[in-house]
N, C-alpha and C. Protein backbone atom coordinates (compact mmCIF):
# COMPACT_ATOMS: atom_id res chain seq x y z
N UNK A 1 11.54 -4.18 -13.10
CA UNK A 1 11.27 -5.60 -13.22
C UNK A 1 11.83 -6.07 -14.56
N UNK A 2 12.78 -6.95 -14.57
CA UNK A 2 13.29 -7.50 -15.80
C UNK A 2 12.22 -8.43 -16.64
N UNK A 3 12.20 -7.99 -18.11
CA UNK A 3 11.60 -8.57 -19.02
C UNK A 3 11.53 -10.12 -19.15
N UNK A 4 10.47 -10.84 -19.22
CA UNK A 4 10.89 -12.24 -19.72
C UNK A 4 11.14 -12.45 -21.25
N UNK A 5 10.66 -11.84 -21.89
CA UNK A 5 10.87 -11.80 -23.35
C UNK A 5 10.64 -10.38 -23.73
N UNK A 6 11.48 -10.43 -25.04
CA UNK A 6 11.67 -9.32 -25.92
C UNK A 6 11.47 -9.86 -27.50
N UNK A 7 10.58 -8.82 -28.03
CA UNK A 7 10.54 -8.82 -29.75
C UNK A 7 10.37 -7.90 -30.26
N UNK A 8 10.64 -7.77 -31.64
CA UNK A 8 10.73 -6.96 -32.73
C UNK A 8 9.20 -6.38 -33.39
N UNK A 9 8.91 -5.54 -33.36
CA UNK A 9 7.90 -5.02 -34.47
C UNK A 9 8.68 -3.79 -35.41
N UNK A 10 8.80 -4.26 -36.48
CA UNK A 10 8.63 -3.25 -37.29
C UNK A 10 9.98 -2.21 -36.81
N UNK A 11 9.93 -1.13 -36.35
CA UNK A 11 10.86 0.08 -35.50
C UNK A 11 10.92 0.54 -34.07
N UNK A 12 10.14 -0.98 -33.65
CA UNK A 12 9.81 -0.73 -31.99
C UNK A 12 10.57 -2.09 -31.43
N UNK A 13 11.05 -2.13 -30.15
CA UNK A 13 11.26 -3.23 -29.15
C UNK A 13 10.56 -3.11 -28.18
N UNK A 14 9.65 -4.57 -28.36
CA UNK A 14 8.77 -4.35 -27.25
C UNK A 14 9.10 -5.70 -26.25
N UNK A 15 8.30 -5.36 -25.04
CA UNK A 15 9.35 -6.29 -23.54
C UNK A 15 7.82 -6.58 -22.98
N UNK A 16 7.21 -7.65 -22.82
CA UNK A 16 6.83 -8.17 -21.79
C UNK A 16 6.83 -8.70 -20.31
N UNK A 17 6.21 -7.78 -19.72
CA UNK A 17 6.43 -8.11 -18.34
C UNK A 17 5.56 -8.68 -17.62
N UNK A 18 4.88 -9.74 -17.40
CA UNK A 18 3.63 -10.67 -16.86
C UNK A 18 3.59 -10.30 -15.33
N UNK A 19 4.38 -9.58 -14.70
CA UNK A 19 3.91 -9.28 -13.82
C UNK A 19 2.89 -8.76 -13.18
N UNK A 20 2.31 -7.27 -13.76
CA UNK A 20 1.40 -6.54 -13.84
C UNK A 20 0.17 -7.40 -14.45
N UNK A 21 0.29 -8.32 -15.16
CA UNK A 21 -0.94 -9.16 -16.12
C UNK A 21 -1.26 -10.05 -14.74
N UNK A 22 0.01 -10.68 -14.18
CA UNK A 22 -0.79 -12.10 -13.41
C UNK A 22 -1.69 -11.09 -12.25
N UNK A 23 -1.10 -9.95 -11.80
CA UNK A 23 -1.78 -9.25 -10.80
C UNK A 23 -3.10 -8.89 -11.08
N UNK A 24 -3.41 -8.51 -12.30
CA UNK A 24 -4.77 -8.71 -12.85
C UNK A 24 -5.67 -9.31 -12.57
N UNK A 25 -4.74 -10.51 -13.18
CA UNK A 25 -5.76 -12.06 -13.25
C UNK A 25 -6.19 -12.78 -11.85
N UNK A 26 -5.25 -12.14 -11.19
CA UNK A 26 -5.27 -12.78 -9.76
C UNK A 26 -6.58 -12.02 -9.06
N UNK A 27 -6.54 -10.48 -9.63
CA UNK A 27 -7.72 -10.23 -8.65
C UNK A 27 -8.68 -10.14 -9.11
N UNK A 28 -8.86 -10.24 -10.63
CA UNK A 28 -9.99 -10.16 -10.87
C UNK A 28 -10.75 -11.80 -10.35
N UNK A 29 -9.93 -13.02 -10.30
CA UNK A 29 -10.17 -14.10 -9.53
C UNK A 29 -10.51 -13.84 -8.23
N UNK A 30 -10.38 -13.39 -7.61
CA UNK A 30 -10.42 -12.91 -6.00
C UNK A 30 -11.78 -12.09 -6.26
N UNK A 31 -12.13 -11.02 -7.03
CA UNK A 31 -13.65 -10.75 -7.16
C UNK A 31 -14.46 -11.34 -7.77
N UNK A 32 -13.90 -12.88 -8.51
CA UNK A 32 -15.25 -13.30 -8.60
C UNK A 32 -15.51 -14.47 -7.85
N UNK A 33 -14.82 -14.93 -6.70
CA UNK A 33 -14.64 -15.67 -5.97
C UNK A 33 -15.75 -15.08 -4.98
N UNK A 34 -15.44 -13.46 -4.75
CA UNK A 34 -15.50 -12.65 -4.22
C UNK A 34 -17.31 -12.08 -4.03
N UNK A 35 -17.93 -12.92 -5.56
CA UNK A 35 -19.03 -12.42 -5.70
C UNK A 35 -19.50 -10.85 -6.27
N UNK A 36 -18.26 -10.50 -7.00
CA UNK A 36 -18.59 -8.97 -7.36
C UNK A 36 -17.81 -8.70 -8.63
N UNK A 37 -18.06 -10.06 -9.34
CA UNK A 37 -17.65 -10.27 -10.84
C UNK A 37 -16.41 -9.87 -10.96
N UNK A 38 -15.86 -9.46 -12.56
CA UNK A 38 -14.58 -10.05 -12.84
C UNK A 38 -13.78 -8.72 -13.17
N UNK A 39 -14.42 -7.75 -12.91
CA UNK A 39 -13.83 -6.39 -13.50
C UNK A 39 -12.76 -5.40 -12.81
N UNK A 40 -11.78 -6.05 -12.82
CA UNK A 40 -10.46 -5.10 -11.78
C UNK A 40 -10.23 -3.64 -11.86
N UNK A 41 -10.42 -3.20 -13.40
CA UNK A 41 -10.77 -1.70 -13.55
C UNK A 41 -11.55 -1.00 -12.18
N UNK A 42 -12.95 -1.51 -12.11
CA UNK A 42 -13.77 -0.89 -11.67
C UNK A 42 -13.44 -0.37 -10.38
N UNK A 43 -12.83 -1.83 -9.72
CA UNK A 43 -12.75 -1.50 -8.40
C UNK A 43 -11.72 -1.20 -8.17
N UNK A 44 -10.84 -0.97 -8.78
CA UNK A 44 -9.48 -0.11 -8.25
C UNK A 44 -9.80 1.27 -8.82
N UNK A 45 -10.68 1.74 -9.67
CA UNK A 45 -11.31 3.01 -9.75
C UNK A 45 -11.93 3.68 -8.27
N UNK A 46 -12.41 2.62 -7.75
CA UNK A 46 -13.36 2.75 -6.69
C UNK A 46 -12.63 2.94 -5.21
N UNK A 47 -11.56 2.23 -5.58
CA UNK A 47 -11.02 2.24 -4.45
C UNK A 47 -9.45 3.31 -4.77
N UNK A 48 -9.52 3.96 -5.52
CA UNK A 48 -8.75 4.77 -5.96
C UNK A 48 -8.83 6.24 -5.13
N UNK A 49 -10.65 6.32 -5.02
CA UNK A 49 -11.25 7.55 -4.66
C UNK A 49 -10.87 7.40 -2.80
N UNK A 50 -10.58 6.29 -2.58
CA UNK A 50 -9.66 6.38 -0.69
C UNK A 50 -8.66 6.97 -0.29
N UNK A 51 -8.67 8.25 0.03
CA UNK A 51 -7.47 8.98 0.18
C UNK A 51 -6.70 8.87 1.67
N UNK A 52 -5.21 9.44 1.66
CA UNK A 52 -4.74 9.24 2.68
C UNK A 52 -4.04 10.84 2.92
N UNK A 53 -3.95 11.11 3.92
CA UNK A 53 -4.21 12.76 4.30
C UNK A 53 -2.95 12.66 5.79
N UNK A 54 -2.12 13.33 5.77
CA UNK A 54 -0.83 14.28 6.60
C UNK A 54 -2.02 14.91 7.50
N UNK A 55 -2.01 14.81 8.89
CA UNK A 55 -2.79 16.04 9.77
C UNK A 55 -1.48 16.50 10.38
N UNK A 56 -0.93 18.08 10.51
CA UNK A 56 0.31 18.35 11.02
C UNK A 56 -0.26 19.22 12.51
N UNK A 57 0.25 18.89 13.81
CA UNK A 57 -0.19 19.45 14.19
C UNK A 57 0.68 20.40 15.41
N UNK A 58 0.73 21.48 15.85
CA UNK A 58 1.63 22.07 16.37
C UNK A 58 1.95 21.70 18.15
N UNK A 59 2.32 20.89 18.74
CA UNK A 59 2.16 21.05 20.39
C UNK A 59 3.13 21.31 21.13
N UNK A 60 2.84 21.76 22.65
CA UNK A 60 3.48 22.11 23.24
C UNK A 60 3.75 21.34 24.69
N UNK A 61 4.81 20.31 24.80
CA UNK A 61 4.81 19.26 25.83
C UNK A 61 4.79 20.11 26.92
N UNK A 62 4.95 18.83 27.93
CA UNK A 62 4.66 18.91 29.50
C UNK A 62 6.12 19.67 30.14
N UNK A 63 7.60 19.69 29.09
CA UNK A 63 8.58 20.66 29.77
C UNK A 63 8.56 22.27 29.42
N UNK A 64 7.62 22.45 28.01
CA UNK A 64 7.79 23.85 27.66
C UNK A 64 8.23 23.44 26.22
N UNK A 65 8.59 22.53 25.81
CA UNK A 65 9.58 23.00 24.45
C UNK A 65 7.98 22.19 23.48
N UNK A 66 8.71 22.91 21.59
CA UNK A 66 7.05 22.52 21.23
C UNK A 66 7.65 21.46 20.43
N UNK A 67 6.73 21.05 19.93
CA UNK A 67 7.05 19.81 18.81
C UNK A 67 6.04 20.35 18.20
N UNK A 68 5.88 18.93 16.73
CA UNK A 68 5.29 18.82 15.61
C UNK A 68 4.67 17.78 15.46
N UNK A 69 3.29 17.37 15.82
CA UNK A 69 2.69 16.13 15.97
C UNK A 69 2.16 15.82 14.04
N UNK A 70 2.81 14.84 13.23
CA UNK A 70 2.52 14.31 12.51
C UNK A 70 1.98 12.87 12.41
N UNK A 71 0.38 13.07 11.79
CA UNK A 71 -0.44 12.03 11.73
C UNK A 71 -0.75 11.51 10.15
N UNK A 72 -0.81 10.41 9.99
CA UNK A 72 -1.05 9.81 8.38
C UNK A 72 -2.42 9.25 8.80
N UNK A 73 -3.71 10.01 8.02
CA UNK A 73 -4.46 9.37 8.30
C UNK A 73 -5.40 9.02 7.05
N UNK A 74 -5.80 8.04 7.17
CA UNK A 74 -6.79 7.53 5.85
C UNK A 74 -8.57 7.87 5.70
N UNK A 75 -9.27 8.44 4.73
CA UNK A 75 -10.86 8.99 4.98
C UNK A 75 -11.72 7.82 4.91
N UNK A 76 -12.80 8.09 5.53
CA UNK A 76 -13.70 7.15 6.05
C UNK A 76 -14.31 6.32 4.33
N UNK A 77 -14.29 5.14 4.17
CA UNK A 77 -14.87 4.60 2.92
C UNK A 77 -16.37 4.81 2.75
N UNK A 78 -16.97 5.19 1.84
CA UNK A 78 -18.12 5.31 1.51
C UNK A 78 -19.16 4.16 1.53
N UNK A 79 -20.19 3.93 1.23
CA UNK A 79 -21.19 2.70 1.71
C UNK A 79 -20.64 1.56 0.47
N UNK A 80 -20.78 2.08 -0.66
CA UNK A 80 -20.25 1.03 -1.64
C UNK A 80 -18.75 0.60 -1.58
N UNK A 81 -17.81 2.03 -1.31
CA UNK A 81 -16.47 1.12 -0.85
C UNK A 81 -16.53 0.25 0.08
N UNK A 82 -17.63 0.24 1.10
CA UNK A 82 -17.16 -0.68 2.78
C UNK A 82 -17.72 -1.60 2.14
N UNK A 83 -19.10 -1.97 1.03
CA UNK A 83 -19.63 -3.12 0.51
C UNK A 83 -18.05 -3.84 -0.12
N UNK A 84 -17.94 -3.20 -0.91
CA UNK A 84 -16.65 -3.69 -1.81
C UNK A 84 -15.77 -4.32 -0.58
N UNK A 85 -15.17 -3.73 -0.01
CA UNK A 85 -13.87 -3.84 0.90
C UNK A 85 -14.56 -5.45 2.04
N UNK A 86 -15.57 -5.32 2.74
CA UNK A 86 -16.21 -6.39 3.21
C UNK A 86 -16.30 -7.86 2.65
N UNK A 87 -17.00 -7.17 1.21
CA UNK A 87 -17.24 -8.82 0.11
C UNK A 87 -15.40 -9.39 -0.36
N UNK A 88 -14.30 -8.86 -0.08
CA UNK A 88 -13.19 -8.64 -0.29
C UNK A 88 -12.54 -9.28 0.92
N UNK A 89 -13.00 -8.94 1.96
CA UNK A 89 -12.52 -8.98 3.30
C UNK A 89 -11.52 -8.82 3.96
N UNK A 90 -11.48 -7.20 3.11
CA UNK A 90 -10.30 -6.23 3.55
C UNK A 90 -10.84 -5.19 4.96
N UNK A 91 -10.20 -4.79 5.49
CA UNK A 91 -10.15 -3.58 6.42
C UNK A 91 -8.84 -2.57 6.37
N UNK A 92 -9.86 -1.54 6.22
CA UNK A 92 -8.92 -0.31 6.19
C UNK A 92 -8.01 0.00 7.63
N UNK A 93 -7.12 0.52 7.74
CA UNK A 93 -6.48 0.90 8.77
C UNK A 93 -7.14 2.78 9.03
N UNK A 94 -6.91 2.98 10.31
CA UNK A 94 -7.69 4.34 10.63
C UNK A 94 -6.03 5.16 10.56
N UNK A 95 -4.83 4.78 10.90
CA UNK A 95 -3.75 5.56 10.68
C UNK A 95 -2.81 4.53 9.84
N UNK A 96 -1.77 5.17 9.05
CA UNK A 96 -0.73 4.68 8.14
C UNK A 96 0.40 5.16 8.75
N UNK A 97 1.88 4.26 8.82
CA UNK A 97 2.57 4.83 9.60
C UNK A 97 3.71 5.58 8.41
N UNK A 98 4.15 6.83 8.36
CA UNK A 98 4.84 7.64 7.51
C UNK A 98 5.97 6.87 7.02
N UNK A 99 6.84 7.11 6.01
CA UNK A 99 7.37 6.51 5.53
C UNK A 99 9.04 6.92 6.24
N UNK A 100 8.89 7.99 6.86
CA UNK A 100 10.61 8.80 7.61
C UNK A 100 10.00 7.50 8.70
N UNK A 101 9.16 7.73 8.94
CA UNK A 101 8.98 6.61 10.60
C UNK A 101 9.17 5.45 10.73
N UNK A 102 8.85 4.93 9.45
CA UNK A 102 9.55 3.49 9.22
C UNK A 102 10.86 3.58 9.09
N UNK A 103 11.29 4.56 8.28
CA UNK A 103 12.93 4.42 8.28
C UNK A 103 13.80 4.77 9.37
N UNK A 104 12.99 5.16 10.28
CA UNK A 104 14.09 5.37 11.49
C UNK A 104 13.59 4.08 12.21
N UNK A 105 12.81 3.54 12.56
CA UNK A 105 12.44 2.60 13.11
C UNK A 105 13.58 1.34 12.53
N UNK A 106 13.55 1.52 11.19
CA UNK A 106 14.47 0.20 10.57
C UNK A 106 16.20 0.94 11.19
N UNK A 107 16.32 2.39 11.04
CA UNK A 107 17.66 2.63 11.56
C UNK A 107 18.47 2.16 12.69
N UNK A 108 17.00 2.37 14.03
CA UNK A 108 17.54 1.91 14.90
C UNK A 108 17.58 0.61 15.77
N UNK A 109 16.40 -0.37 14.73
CA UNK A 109 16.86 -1.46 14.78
C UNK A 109 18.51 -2.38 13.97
N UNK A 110 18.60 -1.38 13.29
CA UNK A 110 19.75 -1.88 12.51
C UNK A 110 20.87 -1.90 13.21
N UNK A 111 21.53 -0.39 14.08
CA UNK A 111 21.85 0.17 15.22
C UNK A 111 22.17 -0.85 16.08
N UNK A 112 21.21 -1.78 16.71
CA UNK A 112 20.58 -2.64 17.76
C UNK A 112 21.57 -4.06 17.49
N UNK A 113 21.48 -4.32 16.42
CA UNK A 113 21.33 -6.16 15.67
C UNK A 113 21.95 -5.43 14.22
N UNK A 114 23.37 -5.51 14.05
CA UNK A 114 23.55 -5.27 12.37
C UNK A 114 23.13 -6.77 11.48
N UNK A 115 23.54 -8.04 12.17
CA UNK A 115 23.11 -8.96 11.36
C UNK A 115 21.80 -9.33 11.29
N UNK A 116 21.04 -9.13 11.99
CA UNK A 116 20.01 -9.46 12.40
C UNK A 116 19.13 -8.35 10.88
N UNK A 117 19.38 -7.18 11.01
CA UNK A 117 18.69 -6.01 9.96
C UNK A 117 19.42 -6.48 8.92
N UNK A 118 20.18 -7.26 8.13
CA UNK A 118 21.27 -7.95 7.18
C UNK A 118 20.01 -8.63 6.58
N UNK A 119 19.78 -9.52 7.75
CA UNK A 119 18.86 -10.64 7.32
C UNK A 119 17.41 -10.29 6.91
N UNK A 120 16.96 -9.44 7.76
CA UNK A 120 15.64 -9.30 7.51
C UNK A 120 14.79 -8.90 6.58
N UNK A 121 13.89 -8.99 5.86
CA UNK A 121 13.06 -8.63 4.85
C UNK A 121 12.55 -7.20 5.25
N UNK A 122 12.68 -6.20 4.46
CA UNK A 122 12.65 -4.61 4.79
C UNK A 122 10.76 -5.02 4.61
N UNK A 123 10.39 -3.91 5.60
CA UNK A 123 9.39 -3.92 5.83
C UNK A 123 8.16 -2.66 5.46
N UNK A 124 7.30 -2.44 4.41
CA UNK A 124 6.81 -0.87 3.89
C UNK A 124 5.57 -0.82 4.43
N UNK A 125 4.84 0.10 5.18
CA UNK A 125 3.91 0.68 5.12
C UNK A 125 2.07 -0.16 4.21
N UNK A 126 1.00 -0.91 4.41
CA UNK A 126 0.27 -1.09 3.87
C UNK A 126 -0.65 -0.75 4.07
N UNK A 127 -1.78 -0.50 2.91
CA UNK A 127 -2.77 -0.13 2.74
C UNK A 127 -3.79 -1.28 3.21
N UNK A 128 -4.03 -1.91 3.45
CA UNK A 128 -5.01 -2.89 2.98
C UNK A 128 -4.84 -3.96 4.26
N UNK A 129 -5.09 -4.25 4.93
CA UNK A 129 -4.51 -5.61 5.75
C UNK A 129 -5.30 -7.16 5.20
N UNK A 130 -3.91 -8.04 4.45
CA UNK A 130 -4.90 -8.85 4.01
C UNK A 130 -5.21 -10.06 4.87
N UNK A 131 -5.00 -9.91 5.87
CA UNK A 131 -4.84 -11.11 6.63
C UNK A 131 -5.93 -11.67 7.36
């Protein structure tokens, strides 16, 4: 992310980037909107402890030949995360889709429509659905 400003101290150059700051400010607004005060630390501590977990699993289809069933899956939130995530009015997803899976998905739409994948806004994987 390019700097908006740059200055001098002393034997250092230092770069401001307000990006990371407005994201702050924004959510710590959103939790106290939110009813669960103003402290963004906390709850991205909290919600830090939500892990997301690879299940690999070995099978053997309906012709004989085997595959490799790969699952992205996310662990169940605890009573104070689902408080948090609720007063928030987020929901977790129960699977995440891998990141090779998106990229073939974007491959072979690209494949499909070259202008069409030209145009489009690349699309990543989220945690959180804020909608």
């Amino acid at each position: 992310m390019p700097c908006l400003s740059r200055f001098r101290d002393e034997n250092s150059l230092y770069c401001f980037c307000p990006m990371p700051y407005v994201l702050w400010k924004a959510l710590a607004q959103w939790m106290r909107r939110s009813g669960l005060g103003d402290a963004p630390r906390t709850l991205l501590e909290e919600f830090a402890k939500i892990k997301s977990g690879d299940v690999v699993l070995p099978a053997q289809m309906a012709d004989g030949s085997r595959r490799t069933i790969h699952l992205r899956c996310v662990t169940t939130p605890d009573e104070a995360q689902k408080v948090l995530l609720n007063r928030l009015g987020l929901t977790l997803p129960q699977r995440l889709r891998r990141i090779d899976e998106v990229a073939k998905m974007q491959s072979r739409l690209c494949s499909r429509n070259s202008l069409d994948a030209i145009t489009r806004p690349v699309q990543t994987p989220q945690l959180f659905n804020l909608g």
